[in-house]
Protein backbone atom coordinates (compact mmCIF):
# COMPACT_ATOMS: atom_id res chain seq x y z
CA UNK A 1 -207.82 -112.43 -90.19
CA UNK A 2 -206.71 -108.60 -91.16
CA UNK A 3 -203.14 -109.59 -91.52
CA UNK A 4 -204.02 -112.58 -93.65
CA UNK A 5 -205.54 -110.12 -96.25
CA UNK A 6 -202.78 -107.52 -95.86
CA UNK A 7 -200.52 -110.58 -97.09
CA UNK A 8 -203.15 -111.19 -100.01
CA UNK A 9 -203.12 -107.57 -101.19
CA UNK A 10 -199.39 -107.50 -100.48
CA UNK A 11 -198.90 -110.47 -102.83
CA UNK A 12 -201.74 -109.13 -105.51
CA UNK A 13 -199.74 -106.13 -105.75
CA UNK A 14 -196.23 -107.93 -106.07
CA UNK A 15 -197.55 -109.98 -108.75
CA UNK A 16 -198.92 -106.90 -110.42
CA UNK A 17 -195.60 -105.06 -110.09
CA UNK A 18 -193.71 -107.88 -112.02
CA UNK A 19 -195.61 -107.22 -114.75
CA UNK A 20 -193.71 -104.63 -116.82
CA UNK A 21 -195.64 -103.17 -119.71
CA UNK A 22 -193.73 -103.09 -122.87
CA UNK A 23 -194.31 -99.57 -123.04
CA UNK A 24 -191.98 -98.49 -120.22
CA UNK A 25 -188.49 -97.08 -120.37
CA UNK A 26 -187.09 -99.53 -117.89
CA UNK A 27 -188.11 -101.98 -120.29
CA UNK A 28 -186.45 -100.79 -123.26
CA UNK A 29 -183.27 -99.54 -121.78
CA UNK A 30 -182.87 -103.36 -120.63
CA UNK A 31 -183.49 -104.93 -124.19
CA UNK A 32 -180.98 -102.10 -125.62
CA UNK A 33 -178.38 -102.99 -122.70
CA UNK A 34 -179.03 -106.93 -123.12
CA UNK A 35 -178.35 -106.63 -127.59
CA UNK A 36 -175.25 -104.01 -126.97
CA UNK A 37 -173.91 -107.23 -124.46
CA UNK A 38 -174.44 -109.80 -127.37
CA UNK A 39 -173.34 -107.27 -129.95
CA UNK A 40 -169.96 -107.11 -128.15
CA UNK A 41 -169.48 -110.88 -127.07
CA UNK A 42 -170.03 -111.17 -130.72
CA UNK A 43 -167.09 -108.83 -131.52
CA UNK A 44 -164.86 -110.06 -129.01
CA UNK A 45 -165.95 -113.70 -130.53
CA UNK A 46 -165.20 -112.55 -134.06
CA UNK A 47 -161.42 -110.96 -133.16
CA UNK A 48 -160.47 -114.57 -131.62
């Protein structure tokens, strides 16, 4: 029965770590990485 709530809190704290607040650096270093990688397709698109 122990290990069966290890797993719970295991998962609880998974589903907690998805969660990224927008507040965090990861998050916006992502979103600026993810616009400069349409930015350029849409250069590279452009030049064709």
């Amino acid at each position: 029965m122990a290990l069966r709530e290890y797993r719970t809190d295991a998962a609880v704290a998974a589903n907690k770590a998805e969660t990224v607040p927008t507040g965090s650096p990861a998050y916006w270093v992502c979103l600026a990485l993810l616009v400069a990688t349409v930015v350029l397709a849409v250069r590279i698109a452009s030049l064709w």
